[in-house]
N, C-alpha and C. Protein backbone atom coordinates (compact mmCIF):
# COMPACT_ATOMS: atom_id res chain seq x y z
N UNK A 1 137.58 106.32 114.20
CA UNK A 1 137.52 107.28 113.11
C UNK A 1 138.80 107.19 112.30
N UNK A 2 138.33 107.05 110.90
CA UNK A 2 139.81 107.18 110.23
C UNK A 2 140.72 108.73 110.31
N UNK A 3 141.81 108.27 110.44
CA UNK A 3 143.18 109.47 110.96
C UNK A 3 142.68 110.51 110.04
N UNK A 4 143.16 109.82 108.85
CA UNK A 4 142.82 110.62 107.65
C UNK A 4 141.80 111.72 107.42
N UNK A 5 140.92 111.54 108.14
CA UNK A 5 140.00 112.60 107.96
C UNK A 5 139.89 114.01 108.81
N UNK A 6 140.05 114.92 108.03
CA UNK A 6 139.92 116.42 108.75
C UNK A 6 138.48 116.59 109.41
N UNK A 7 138.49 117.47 110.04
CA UNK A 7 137.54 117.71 111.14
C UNK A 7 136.69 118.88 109.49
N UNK A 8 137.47 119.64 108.32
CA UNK A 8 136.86 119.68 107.68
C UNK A 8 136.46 118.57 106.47
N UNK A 9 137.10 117.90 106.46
CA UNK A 9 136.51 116.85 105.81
C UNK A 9 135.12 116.47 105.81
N UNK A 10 135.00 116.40 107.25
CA UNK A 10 133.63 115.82 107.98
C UNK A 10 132.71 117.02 107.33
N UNK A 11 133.37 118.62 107.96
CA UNK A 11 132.25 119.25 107.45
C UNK A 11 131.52 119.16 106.31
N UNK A 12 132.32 119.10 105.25
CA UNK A 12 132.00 119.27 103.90
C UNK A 12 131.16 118.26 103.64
N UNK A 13 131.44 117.04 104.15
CA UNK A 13 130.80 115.31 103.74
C UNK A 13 129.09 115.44 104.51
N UNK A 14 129.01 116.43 105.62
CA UNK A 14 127.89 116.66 106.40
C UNK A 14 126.99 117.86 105.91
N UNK A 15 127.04 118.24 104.64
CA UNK A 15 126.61 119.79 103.93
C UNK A 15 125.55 119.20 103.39
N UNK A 16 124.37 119.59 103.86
CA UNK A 16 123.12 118.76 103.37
C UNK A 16 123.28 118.45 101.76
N UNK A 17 123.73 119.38 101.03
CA UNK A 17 123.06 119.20 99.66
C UNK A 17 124.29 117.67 99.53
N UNK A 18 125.62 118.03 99.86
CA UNK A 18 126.50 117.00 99.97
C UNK A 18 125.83 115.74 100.07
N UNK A 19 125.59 115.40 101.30
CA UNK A 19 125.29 114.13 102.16
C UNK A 19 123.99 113.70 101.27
N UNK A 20 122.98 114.71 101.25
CA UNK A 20 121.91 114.10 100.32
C UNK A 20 121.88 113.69 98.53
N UNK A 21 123.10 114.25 98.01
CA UNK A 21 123.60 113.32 96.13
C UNK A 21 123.78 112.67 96.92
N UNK A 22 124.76 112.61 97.81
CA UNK A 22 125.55 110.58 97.80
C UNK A 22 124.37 110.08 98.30
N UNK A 23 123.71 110.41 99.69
CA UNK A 23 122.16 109.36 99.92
C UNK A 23 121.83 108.91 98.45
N UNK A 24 120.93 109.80 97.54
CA UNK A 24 120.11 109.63 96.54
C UNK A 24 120.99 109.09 95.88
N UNK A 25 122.46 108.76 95.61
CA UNK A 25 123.06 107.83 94.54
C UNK A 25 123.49 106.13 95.02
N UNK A 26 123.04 106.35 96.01
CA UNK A 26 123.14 104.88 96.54
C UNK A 26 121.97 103.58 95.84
N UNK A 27 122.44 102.64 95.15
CA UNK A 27 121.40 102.18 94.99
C UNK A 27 120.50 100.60 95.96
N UNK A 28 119.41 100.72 95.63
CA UNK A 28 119.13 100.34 96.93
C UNK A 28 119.49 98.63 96.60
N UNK A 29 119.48 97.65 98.04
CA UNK A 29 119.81 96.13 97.89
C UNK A 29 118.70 95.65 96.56
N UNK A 30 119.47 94.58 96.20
CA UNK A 30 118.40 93.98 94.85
C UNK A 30 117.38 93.57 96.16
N UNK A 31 116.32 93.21 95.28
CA UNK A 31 114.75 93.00 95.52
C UNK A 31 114.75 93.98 97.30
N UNK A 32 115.15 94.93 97.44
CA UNK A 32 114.78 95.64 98.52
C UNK A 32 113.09 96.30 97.81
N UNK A 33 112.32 96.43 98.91
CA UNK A 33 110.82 96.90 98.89
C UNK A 33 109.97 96.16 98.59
N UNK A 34 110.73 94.89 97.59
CA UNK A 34 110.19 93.82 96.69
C UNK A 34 109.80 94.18 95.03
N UNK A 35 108.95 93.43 94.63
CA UNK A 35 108.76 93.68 92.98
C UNK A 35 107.36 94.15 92.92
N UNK A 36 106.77 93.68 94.06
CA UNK A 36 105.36 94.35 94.09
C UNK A 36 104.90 95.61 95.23
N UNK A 37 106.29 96.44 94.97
CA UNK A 37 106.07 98.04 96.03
C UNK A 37 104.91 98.82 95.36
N UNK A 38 104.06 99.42 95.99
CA UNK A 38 103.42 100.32 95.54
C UNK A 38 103.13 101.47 96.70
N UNK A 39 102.77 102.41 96.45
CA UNK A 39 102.46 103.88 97.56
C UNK A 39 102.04 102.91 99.17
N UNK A 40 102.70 102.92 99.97
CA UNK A 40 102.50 102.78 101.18
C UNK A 40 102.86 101.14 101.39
N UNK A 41 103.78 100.66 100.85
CA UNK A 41 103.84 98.67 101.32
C UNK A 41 105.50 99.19 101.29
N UNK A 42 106.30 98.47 102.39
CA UNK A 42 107.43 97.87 102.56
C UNK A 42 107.33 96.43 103.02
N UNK A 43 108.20 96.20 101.80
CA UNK A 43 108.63 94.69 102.63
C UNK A 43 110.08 94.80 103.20
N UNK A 44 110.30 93.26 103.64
CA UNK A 44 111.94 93.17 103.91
C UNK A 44 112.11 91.82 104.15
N UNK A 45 113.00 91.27 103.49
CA UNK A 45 113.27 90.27 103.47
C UNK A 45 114.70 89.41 104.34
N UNK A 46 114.05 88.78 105.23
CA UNK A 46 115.11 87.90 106.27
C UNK A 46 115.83 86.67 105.76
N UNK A 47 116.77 86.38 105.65
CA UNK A 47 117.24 85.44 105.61
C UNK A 47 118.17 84.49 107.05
N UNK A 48 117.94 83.14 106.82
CA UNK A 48 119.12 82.92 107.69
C UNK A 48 119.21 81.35 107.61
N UNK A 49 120.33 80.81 107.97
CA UNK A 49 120.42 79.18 107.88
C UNK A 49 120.67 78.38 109.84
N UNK A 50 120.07 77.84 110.00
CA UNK A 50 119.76 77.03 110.98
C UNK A 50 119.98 75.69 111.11
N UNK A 51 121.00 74.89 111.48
CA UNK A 51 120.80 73.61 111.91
C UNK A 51 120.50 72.93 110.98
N UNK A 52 120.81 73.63 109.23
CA UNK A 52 120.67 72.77 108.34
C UNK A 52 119.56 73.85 107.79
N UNK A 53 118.87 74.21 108.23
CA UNK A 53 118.22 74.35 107.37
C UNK A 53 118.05 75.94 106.98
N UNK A 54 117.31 76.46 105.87
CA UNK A 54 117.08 77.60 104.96
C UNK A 54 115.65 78.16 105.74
N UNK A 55 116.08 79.51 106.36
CA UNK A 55 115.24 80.35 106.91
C UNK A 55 114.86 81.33 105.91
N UNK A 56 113.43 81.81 105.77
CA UNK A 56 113.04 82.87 105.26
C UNK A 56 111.86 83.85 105.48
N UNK A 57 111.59 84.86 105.73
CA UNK A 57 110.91 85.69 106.55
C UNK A 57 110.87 87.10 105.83
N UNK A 58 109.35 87.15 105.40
CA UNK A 58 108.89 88.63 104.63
C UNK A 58 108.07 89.38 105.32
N UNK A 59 108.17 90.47 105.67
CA UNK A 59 107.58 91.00 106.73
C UNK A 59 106.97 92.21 105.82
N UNK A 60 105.58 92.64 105.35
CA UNK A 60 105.30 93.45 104.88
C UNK A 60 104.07 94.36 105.59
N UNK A 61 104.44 96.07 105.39
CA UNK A 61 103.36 96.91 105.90
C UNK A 61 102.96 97.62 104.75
N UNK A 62 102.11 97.64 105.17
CA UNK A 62 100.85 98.27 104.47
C UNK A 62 100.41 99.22 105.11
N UNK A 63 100.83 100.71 104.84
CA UNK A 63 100.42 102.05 105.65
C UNK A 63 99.63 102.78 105.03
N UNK A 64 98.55 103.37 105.79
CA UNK A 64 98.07 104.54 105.02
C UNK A 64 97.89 105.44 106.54
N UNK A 65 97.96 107.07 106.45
CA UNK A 65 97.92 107.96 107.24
C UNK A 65 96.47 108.34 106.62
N UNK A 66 95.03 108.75 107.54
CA UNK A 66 94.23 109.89 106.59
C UNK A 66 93.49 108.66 105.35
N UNK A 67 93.44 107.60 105.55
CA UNK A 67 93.35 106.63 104.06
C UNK A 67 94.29 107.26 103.23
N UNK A 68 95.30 107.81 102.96
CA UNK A 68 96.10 108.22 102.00
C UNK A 68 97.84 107.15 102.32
N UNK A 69 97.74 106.57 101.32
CA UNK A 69 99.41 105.45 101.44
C UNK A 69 100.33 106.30 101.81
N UNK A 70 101.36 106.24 102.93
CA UNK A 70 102.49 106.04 103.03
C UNK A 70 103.53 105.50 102.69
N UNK A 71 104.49 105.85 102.03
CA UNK A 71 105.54 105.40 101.44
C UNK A 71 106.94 105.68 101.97
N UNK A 72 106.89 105.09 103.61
CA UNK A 72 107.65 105.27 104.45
C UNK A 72 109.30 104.35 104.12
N UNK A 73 108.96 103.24 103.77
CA UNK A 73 110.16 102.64 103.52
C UNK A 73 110.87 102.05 104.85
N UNK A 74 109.95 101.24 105.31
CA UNK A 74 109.99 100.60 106.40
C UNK A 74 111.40 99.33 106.45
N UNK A 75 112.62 99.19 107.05
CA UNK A 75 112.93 97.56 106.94
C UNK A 75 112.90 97.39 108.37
N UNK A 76 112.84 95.60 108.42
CA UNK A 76 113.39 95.29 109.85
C UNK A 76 114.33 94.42 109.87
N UNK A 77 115.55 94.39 111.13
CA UNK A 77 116.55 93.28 111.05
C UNK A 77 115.90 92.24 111.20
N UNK A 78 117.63 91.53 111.61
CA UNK A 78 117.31 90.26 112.28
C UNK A 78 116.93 90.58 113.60
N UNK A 79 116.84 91.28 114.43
CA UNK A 79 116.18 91.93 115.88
C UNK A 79 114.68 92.02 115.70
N UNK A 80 114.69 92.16 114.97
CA UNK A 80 112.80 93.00 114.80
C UNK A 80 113.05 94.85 114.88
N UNK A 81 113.82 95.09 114.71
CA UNK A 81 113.68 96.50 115.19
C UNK A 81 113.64 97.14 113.82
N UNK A 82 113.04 98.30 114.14
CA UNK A 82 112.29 99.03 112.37
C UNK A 82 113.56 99.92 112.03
N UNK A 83 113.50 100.26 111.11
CA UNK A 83 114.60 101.28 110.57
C UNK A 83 113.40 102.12 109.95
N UNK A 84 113.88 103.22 109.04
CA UNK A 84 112.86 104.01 108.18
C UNK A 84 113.36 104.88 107.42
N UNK A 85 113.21 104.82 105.40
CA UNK A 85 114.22 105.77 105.45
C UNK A 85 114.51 107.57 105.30
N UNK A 86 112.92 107.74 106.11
CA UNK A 86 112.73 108.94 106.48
C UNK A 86 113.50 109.68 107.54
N UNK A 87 113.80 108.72 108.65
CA UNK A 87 114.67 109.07 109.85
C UNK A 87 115.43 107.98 109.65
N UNK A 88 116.24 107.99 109.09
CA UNK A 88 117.81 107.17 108.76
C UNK A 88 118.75 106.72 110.32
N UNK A 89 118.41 107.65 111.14
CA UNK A 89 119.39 107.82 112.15
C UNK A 89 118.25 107.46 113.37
N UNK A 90 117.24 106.55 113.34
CA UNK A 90 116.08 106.42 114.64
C UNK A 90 116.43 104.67 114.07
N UNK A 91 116.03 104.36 115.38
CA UNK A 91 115.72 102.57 114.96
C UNK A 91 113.90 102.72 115.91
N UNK A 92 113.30 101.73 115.76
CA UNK A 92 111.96 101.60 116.56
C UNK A 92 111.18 100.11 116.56
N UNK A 93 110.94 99.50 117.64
CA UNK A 93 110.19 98.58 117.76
C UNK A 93 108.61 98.40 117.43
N UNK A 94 107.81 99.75 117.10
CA UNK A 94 106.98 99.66 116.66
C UNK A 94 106.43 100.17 115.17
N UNK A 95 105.81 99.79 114.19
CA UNK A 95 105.70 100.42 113.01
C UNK A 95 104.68 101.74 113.10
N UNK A 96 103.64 101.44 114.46
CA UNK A 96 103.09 102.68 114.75
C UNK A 96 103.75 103.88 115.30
N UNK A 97 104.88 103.67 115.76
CA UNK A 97 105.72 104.53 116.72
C UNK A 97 106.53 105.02 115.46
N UNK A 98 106.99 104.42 114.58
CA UNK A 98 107.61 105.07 113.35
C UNK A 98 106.75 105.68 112.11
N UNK A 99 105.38 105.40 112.45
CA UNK A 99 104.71 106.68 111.66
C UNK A 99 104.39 107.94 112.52
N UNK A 100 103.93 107.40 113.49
CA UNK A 100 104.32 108.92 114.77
C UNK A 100 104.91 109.75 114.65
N UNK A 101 106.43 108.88 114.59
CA UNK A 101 107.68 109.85 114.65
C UNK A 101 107.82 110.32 112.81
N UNK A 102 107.19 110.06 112.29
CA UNK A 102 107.25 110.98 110.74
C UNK A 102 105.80 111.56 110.70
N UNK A 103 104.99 111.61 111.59
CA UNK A 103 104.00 112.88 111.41
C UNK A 103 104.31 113.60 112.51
N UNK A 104 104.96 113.33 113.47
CA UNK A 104 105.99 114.70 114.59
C UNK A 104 107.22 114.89 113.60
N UNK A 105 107.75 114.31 113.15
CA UNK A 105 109.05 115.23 112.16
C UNK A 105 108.47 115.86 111.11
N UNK A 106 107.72 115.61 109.86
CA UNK A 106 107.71 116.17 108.95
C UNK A 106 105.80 116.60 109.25
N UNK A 107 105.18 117.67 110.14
CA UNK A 107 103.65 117.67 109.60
C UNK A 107 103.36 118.04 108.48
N UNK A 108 104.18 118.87 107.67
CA UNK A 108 103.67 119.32 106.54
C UNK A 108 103.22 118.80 105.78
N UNK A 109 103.78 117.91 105.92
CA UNK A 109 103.45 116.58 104.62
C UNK A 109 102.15 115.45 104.93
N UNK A 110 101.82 116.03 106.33
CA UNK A 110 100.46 115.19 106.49
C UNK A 110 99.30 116.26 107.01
N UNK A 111 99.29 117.21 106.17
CA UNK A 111 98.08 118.20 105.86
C UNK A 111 97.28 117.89 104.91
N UNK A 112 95.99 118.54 105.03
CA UNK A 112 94.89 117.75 104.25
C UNK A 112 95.13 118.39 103.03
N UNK A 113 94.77 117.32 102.42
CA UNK A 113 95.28 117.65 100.50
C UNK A 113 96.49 117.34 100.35
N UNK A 114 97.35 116.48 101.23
CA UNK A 114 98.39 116.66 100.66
C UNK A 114 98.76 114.99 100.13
């Protein structure tokens, strides 16, 4: 932890409305989601170089909860492991286990009509 920082420091930087401008002013990696995102598709794009040669790897989901798209915002590393940027702070090996865990965190949002 940097010295520098007060124990209120932290508080203030951890004040939802705080923490959530700087989230929402972050902008996201170029071609992150891709050029062809629409309601419920994440992509993510792998790169890597090997023994000479140029690795590349697009991994895209296509969600819907209810037939209704999800627009979860899925990436995965170089591990395979999911991120999401609904739960920022979960990693998960499955893409079903990370819509789970966002219809156990948020149900409201997966009520009918919604």
């Amino acid at each position: 932890m940097d010295p520098s920082l007060t124990p209120a420091d932290l508080a203030a930087a951890a004040d939802p409305h705080t923490f959530g401008t700087y989230l929402a002013g972050i902008a996201p990696a170029p071609g992150h989601m891709g050029t062809d995102h629409h309601p419920g598709r994440s992509s993510s794009v792998r790169t890597a170089e090997y023994e000479g040669h140029r690795i590349r790897v697009v991994t895209t989901y296509d969600i819907t909860v209810d037939d209704r798209p999800l627009p979860a915002g899925l990436d995965v590393d170089d591990d395979g492991v999911l991120s999401c940027h609904g739960l920022p702070a979960y990693q998960f090996y499955s893409a079903v286990d990370t819509v789970k865990a966002l219809i156990r965190h948020f149900p409201g949002r997966f009520r009918e009509g919604r």
